[in-house]
Protein backbone atom coordinates (compact mmCIF):
# COMPACT_ATOMS: atom_id res chain seq x y z
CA UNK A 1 -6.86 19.54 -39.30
CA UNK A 2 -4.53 18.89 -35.87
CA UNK A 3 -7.43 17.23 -34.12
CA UNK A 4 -9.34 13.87 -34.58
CA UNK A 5 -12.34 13.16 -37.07
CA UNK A 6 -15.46 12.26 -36.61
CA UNK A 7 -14.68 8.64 -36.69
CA UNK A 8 -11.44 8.52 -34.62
CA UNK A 9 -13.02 8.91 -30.96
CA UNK A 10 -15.88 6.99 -29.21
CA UNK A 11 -19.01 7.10 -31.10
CA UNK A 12 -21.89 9.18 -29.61
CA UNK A 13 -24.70 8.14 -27.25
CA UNK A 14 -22.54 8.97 -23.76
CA UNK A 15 -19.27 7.22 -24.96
CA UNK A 16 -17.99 10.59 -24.58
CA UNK A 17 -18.95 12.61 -21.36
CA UNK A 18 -17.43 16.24 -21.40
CA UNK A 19 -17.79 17.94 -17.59
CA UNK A 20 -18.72 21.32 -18.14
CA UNK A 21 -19.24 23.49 -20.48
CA UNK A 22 -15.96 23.88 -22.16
CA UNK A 23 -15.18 21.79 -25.42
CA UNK A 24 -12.00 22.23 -27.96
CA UNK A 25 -12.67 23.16 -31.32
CA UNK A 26 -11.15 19.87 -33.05
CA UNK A 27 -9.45 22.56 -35.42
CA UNK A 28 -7.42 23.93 -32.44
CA UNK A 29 -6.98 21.41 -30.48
CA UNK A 30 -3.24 21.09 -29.13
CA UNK A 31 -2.70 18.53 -27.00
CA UNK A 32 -4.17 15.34 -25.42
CA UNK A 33 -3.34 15.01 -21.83
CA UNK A 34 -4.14 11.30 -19.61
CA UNK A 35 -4.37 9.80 -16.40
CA UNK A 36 -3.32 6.62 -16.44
CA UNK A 37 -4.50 4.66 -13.46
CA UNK A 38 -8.06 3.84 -14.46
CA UNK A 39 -8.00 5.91 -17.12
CA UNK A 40 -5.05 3.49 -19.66
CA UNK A 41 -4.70 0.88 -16.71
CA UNK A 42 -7.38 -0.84 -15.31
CA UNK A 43 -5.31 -0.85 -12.33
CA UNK A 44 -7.35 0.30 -9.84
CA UNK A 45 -8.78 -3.20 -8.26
CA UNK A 46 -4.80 -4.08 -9.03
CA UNK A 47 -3.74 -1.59 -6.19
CA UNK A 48 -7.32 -1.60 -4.22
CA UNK A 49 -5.86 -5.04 -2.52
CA UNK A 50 -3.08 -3.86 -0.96
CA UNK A 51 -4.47 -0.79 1.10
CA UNK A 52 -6.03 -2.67 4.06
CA UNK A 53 -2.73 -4.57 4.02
CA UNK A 54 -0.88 -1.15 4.46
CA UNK A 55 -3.99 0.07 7.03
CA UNK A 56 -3.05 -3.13 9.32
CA UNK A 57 0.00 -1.88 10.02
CA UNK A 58 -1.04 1.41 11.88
CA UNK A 59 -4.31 -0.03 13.20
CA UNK A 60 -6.34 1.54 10.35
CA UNK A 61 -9.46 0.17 8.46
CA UNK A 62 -9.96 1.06 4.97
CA UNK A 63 -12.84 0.18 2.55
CA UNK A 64 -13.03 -0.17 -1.06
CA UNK A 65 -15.52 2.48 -0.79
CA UNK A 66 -12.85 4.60 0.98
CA UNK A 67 -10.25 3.47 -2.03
CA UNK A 68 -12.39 4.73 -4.94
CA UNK A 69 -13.39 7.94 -2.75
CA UNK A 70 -9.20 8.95 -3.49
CA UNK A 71 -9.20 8.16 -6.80
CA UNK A 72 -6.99 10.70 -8.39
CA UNK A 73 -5.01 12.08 -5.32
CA UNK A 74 -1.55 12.19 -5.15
CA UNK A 75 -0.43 9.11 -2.46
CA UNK A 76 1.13 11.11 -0.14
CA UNK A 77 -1.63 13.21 0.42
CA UNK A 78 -3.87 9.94 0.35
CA UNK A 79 -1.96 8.01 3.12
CA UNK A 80 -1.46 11.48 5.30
CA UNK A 81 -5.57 11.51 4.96
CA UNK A 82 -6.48 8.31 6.48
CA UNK A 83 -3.95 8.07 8.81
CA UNK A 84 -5.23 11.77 10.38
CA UNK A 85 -8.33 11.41 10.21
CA UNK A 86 -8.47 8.17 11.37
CA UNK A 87 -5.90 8.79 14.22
CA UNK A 88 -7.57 12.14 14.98
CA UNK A 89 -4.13 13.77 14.86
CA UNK A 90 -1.82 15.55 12.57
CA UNK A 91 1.46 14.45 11.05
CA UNK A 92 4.82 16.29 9.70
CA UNK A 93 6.17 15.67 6.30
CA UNK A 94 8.96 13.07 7.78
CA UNK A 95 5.94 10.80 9.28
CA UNK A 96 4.19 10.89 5.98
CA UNK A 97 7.47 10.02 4.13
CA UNK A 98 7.03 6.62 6.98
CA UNK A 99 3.93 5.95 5.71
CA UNK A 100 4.40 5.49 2.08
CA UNK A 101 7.89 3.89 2.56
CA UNK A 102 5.52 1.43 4.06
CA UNK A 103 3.29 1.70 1.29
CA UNK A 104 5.71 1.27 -1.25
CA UNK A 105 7.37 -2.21 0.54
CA UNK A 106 3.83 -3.61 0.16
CA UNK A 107 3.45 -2.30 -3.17
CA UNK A 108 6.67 -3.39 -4.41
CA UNK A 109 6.18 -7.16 -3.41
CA UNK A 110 2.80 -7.28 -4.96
CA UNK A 111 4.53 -6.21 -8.29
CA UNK A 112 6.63 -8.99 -8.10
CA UNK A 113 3.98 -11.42 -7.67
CA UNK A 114 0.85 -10.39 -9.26
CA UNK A 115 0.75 -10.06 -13.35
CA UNK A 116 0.45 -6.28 -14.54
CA UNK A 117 -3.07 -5.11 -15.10
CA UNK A 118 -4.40 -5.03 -18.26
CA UNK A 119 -4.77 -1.60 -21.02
CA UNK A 120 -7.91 -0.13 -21.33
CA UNK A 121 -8.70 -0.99 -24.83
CA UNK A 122 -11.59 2.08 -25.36
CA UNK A 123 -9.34 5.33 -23.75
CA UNK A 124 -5.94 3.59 -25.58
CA UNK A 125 -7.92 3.59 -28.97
CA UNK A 126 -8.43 7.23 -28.51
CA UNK A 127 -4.83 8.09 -27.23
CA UNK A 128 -3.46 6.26 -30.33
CA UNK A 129 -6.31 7.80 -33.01
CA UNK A 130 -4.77 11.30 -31.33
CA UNK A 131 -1.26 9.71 -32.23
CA UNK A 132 -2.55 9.39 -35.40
CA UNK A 133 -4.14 12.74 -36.04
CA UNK A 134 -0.88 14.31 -35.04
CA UNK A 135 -1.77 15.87 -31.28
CA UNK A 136 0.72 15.49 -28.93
CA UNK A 137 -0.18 13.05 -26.15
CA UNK A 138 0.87 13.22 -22.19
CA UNK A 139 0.15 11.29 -19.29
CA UNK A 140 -0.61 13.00 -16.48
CA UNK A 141 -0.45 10.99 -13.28
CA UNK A 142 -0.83 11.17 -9.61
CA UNK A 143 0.94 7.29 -9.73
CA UNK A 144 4.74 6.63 -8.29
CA UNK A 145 6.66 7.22 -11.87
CA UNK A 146 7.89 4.09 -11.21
CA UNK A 147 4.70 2.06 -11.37
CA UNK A 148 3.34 4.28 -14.09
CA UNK A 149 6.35 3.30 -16.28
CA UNK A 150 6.17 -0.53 -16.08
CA UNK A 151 2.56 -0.90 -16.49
CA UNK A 152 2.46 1.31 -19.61
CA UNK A 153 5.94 -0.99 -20.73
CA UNK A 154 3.82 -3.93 -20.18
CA UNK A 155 0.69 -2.72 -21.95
CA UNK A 156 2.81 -1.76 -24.95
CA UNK A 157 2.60 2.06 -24.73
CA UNK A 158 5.88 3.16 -23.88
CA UNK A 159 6.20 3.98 -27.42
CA UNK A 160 3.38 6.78 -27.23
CA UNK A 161 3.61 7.83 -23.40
CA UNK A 162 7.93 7.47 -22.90
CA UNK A 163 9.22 8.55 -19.70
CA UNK A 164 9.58 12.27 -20.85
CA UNK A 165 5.76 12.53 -21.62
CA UNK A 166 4.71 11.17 -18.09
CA UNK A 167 4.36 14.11 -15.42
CA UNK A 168 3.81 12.85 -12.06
CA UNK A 169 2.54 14.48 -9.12
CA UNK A 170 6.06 14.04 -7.58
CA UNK A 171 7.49 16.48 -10.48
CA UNK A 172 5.18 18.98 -8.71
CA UNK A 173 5.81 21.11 -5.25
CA UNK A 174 4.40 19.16 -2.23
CA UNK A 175 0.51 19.68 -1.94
CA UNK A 176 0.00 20.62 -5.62
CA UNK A 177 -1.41 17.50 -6.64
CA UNK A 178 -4.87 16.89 -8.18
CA UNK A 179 -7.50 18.57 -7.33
CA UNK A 180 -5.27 21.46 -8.39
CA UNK A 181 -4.19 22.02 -12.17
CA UNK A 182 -0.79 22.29 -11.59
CA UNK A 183 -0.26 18.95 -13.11
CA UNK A 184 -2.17 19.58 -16.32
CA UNK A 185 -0.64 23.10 -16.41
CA UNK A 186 2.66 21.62 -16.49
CA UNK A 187 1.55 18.69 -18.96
CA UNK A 188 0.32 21.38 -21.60
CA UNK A 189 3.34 23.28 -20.91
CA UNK A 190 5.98 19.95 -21.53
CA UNK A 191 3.91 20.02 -25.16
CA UNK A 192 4.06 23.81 -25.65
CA UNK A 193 -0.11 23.77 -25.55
CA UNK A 194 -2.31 26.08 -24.14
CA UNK A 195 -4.21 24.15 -21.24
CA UNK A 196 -7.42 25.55 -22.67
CA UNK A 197 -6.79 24.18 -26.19
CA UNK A 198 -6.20 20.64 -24.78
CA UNK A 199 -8.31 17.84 -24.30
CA UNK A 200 -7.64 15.91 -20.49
CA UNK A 201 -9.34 12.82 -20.35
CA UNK A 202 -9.61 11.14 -16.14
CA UNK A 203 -11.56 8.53 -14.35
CA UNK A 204 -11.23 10.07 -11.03
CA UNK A 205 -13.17 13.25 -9.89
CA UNK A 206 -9.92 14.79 -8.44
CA UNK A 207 -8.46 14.86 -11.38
CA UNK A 208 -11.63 15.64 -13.64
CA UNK A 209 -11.36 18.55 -11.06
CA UNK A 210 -8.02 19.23 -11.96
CA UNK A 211 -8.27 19.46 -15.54
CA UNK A 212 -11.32 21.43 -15.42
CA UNK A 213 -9.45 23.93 -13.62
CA UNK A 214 -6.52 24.34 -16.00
CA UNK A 215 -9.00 25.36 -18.63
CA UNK A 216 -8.72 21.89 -20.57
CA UNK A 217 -11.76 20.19 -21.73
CA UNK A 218 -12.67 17.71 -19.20
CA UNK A 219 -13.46 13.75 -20.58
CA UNK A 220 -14.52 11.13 -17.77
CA UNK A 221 -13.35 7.87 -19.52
CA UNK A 222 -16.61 5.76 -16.84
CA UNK A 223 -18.63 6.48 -19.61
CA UNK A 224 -16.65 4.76 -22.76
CA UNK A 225 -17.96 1.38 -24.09
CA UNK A 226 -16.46 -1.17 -22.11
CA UNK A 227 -15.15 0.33 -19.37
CA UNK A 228 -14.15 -1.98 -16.57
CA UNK A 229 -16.72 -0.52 -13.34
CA UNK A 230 -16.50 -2.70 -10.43
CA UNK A 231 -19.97 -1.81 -7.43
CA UNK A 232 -17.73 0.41 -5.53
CA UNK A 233 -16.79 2.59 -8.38
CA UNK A 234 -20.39 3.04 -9.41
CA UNK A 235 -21.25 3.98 -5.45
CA UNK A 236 -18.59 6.45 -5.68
CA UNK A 237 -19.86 7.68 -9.30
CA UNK A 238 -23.31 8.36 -7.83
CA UNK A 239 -21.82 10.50 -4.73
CA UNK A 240 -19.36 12.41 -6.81
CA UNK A 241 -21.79 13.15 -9.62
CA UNK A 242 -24.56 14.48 -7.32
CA UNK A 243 -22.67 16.70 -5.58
CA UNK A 244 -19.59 18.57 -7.55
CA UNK A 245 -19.72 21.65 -6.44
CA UNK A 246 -16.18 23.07 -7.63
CA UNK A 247 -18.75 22.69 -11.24
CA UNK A 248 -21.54 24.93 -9.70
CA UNK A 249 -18.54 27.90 -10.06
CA UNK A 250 -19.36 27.84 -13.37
CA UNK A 251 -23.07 27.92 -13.53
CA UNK A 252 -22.36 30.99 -11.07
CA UNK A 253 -20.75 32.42 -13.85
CA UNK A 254 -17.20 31.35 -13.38
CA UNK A 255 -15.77 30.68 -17.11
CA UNK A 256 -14.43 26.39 -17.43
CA UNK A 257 -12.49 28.09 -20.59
CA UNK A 258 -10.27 30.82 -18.02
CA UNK A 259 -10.12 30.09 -14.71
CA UNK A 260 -8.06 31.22 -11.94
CA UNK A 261 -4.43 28.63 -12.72
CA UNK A 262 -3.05 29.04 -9.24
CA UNK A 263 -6.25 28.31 -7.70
């Protein structure tokens, strides 16, 4: 068998939550595609801290309820976002390129200074039991490839996830980040998988989203044992969860296991 057994992943009793409908046959499963932020790293209070630091520098206010409602989303398309909507006017590509060069001067000097965030031990068990079962593993991550790379060198998983099985969402066209499934289309592809034979495990709904609508089967990691879930990622849980409507397209008949890729 090319997938995991039964004792390899987390046990039963929603350690495992699959979105939809759509579930790999462990006997054909392919590939194993991750996020990382939040979903290998707990890195997400890590980078929370420095947003209203950015925001004060164009007059913006951001929450950590507004941090968590981006989870997944490319940071581009992020920073673009708050800055329009707060500023009630649009922006060109060159502005937005302003904005995270900002960002990323911020970001930068709280590298230096703060210690790297920590794996998370319950989604790298799985990642390194698919490892072990033979599956190909790739991360798949709307993170600066920069970033991405040192925190998985500091949590010691370079040696599973090296720099040619990281996609980014700056290896895709501008505006094909998650929500889209470019990014998992072109993770399954770096593996020579078909997207609906893999397994895509995400802590964000943009990328749960995402992976859905390659055709993988979709894992949110929130519900593993142990997982780190700080008030303002539950809030955001209980909005996302209760509304998802790109998942009513399948109860209207849409099929999780072939849906439209360019969509």
């Amino acid at each position: 068998s090319s997938g995991l057994d039964s004792h390899s992943v987390p046990p039963p009793g929603g350690a495992m939550t699959t979105i939809g409908s759509h579930v790999v046959p462990t006997d054909q499963l392919q590939g194993a595609l991750f996020d990382v932020d939040g979903t290998l790293i707990d890195s997400m209070p890590f980078f929370w801290l420095q947003w209203p630091i950015w925001g004060k520098l164009y007059g913006l206010t951001i929450t950590e309820d507004d941090f968590y409602a981006y989870s997944g989303w490319p940071m581009p398309d992020i920073l673009r976002d708050i800055y329009e909507r707060q500023k009630g006017e649009k922006v060109d590509e060159a502005f937005v390129e302003k904005l995270l060069s900002d960002y990323k001067v911020i970001h930068e000097r709280r590298m230096r200074e703060v210690a790297a965030p920590d794996p998370i031990a319950a989604t790298v068990a799985v990642a390194r039991a698919h490892v072990a079962a033979g599956v190909p593993v790739v991360a798949a991550t709307s993170g600066l490839r920069e970033t991405v790379e040192a925190h998985l060198k500091e949590a010691g998983l370079l040696d599973i996830f090296p720099p040619d099985r990281i996609v980014t969402a700056a290896d895709l066209p501008p505006g094909r980040g998650k929500p889209k499934p470019d990014i998992f289309l072109r993770a399954a592809e770096l593996i020579g998988a078909d997207p609906r034979r893999c397994v895509a495990y995400e802590d964000a709904e943009a990328g749960l989203q995402a992976a859905w609508r390659a055709g993988c089967q979709a894992v949110d990691v929130r519900d593993f044992e142990g997982y780190p879930c700080p008030p303002a990622l539950r809030r955001a849980m209980e909005k996302e969860r209760g509304r998802r409507a790109w998942l009513q397209e399948e109860a209207n008949g849409a099929s999780a296991s072939l849906p439209a890729q360019g969509s």
